[in-house]
Protein backbone atom coordinates (compact mmCIF):
# COMPACT_ATOMS: atom_id res chain seq x y z
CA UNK A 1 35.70 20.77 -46.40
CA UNK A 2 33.24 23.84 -46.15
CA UNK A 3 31.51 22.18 -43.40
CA UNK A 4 34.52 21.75 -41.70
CA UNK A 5 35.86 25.50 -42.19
CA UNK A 6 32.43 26.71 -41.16
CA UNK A 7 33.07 24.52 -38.04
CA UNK A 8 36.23 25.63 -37.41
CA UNK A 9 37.82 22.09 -37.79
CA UNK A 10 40.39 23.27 -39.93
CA UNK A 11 42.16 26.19 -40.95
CA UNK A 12 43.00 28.15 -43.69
CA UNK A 13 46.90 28.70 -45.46
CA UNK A 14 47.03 31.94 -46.15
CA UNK A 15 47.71 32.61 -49.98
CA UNK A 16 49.84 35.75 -50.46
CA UNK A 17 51.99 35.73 -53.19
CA UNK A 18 49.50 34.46 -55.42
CA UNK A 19 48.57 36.54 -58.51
CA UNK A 20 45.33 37.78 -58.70
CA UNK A 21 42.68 37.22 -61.95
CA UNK A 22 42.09 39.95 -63.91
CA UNK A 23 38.56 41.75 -63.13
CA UNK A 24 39.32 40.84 -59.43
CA UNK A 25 40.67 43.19 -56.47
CA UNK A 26 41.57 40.23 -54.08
CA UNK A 27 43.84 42.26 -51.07
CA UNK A 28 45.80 39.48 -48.92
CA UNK A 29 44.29 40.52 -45.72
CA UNK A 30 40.64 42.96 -45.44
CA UNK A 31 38.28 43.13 -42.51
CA UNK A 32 40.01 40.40 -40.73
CA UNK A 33 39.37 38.12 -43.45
CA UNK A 34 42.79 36.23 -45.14
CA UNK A 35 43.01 35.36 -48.57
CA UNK A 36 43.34 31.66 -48.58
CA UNK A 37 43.46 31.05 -52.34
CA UNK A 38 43.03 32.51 -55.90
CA UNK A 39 43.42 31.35 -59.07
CA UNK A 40 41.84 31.52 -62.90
CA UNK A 41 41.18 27.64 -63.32
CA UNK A 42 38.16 26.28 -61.89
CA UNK A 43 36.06 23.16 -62.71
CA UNK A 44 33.45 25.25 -64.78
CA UNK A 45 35.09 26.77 -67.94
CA UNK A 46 33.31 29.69 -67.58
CA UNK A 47 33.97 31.55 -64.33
CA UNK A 48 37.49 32.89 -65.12
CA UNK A 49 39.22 33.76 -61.91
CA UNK A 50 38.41 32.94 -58.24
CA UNK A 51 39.31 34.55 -54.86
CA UNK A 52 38.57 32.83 -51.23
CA UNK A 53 38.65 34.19 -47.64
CA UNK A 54 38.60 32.89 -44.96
CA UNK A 55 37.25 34.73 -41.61
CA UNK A 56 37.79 33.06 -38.02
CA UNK A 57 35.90 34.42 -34.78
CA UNK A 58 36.13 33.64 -31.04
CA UNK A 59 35.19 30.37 -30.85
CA UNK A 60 35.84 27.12 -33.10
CA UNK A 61 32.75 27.43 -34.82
CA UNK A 62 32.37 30.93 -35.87
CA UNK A 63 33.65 31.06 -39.05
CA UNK A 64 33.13 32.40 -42.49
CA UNK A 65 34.09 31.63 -46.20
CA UNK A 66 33.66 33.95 -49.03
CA UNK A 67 34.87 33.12 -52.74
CA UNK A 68 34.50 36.02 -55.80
CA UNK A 69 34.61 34.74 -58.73
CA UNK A 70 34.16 36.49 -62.34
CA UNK A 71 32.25 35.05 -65.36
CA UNK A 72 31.21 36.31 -68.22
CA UNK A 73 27.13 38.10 -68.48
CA UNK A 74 24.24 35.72 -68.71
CA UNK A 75 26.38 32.74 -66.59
CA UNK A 76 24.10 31.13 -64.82
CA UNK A 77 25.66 31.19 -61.05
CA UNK A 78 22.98 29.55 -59.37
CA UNK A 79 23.32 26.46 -61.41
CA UNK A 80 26.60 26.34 -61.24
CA UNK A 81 27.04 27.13 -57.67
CA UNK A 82 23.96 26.74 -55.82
CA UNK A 83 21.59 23.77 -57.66
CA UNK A 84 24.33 21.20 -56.50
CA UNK A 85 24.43 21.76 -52.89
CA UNK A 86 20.02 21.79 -53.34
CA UNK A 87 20.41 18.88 -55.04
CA UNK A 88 22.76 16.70 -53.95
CA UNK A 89 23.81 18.12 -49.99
CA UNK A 90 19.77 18.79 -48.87
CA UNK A 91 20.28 22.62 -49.06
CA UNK A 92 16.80 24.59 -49.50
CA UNK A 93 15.89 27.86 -50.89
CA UNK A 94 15.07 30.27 -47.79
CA UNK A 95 15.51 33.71 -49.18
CA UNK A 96 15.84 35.48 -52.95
CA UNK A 97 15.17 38.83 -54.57
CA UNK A 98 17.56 42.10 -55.90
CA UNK A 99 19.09 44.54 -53.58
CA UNK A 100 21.26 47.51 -53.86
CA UNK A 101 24.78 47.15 -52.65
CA UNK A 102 27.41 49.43 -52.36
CA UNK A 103 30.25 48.19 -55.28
CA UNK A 104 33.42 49.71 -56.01
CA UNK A 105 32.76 53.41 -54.50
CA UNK A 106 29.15 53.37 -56.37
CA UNK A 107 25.67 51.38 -55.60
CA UNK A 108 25.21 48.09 -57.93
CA UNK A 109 21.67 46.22 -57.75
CA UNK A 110 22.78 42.74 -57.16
CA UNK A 111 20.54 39.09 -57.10
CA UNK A 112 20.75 37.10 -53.67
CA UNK A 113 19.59 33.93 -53.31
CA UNK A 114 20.14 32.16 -49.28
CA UNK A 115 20.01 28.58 -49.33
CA UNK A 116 20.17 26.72 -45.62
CA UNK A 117 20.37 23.05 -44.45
CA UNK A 118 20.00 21.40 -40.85
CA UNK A 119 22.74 20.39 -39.13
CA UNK A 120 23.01 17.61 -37.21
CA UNK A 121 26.01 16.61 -33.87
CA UNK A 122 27.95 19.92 -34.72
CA UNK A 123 27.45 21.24 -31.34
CA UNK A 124 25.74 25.39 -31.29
CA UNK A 125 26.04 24.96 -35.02
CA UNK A 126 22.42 24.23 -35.84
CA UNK A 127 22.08 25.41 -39.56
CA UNK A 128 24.39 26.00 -42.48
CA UNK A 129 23.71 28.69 -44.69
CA UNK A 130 25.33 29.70 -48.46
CA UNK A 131 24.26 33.24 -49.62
CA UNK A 132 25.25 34.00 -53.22
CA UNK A 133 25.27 37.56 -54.91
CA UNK A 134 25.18 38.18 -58.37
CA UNK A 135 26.42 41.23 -59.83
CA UNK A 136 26.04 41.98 -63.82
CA UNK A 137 29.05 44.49 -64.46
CA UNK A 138 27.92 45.30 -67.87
CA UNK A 139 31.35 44.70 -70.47
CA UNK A 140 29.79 41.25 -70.96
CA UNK A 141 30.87 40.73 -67.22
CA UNK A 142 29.58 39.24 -64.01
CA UNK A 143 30.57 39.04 -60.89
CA UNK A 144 29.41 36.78 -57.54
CA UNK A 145 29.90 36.51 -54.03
CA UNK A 146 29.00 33.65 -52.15
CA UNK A 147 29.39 33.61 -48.30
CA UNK A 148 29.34 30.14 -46.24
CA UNK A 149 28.20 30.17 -42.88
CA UNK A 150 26.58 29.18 -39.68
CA UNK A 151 23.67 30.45 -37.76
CA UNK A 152 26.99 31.17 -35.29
CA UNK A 153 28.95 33.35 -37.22
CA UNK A 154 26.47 34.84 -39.39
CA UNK A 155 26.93 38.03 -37.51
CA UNK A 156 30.81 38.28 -38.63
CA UNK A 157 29.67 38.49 -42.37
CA UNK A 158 28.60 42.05 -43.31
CA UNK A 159 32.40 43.58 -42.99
CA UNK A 160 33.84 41.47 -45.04
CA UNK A 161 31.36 40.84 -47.56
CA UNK A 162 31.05 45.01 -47.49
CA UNK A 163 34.89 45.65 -47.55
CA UNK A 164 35.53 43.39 -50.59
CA UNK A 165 32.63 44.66 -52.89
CA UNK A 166 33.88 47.92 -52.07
CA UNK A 167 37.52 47.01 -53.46
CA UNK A 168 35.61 45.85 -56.49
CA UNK A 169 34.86 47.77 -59.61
């Protein structure tokens, strides 16, 4: 399905009278991204609430999917999140390290790992990408982003991903 949003072969239902987990700021709409789900089940025990967006450009294929999700300190979000799609979908480490981010009307040092795979017969779409940022919030919190997208709409990313760490906190 993520291949397919990041294609633009489907499209999102927009979720808006869902309530939102606690430790989450999940606005319906936010730098023309739509809130197309949230929720405080997921398959792993541990992460305790969830938010998606979904962001559409132009064309079919740029596209963008971003899911928050909260856990508690010391989960390890990689493993959960990113080890599968390495594993099992051909996905390789491209980029990690720390960086500063601005969270929540302050500056929080955050861990990004970029993982990337070929793409093959999905027209300008050459690579897809998953970039997932972890955020420890202190409280025995933590706190991720993970953006999926295309080496087309990786330019549509940054407002979103900026506008909704900024609602966090």
């Amino acid at each position: 399905m993520a291949v397919a949003m990041l294609a633009g072969l489907a499209g999102p239902v927009v979720a808006q009278n869902e309530p939102v987990p606690d430790g989450l700021s999940c606005p319906v709409e936010i730098a023309g991204g739509e809130r197309i789900a949230v929720g405080e089940v997921t398959r792993n025990p541990d992460v305790t609430g969830y938010c998606i967006y979904y962001l559409v450009g132009e064309t079919d294929f740029e596209a963008v999917t971003m899911t928050l999700r909260t856990a508690p300190a010391g989960f390890d979000w990689r493993a959960a999140y990113q080890a599968p799609k390495i594993e099992r979908g051909g996905m390789e480490l491209v980029e990690e390290g720390t960086r500063a981010m601005p969270f929540g009307g302050d500056q929080q040092v955050a861990e990004v790992a970029t993982i990337k795979v070929a793409e093959k017969d999905l027209g300008p779409i050459s690579e897809s990408f998953s970039t997932l940022w972890v955020f420890d919030l202190g409280n025995g919190r933590s706190l991720s982003l993970e953006e999926e997208y295309n080496n087309v709409s990786e330019p549509m990313r940054a407002a979103l991903r900026e506008a909704l760490l900024e609602t966090q906190g």
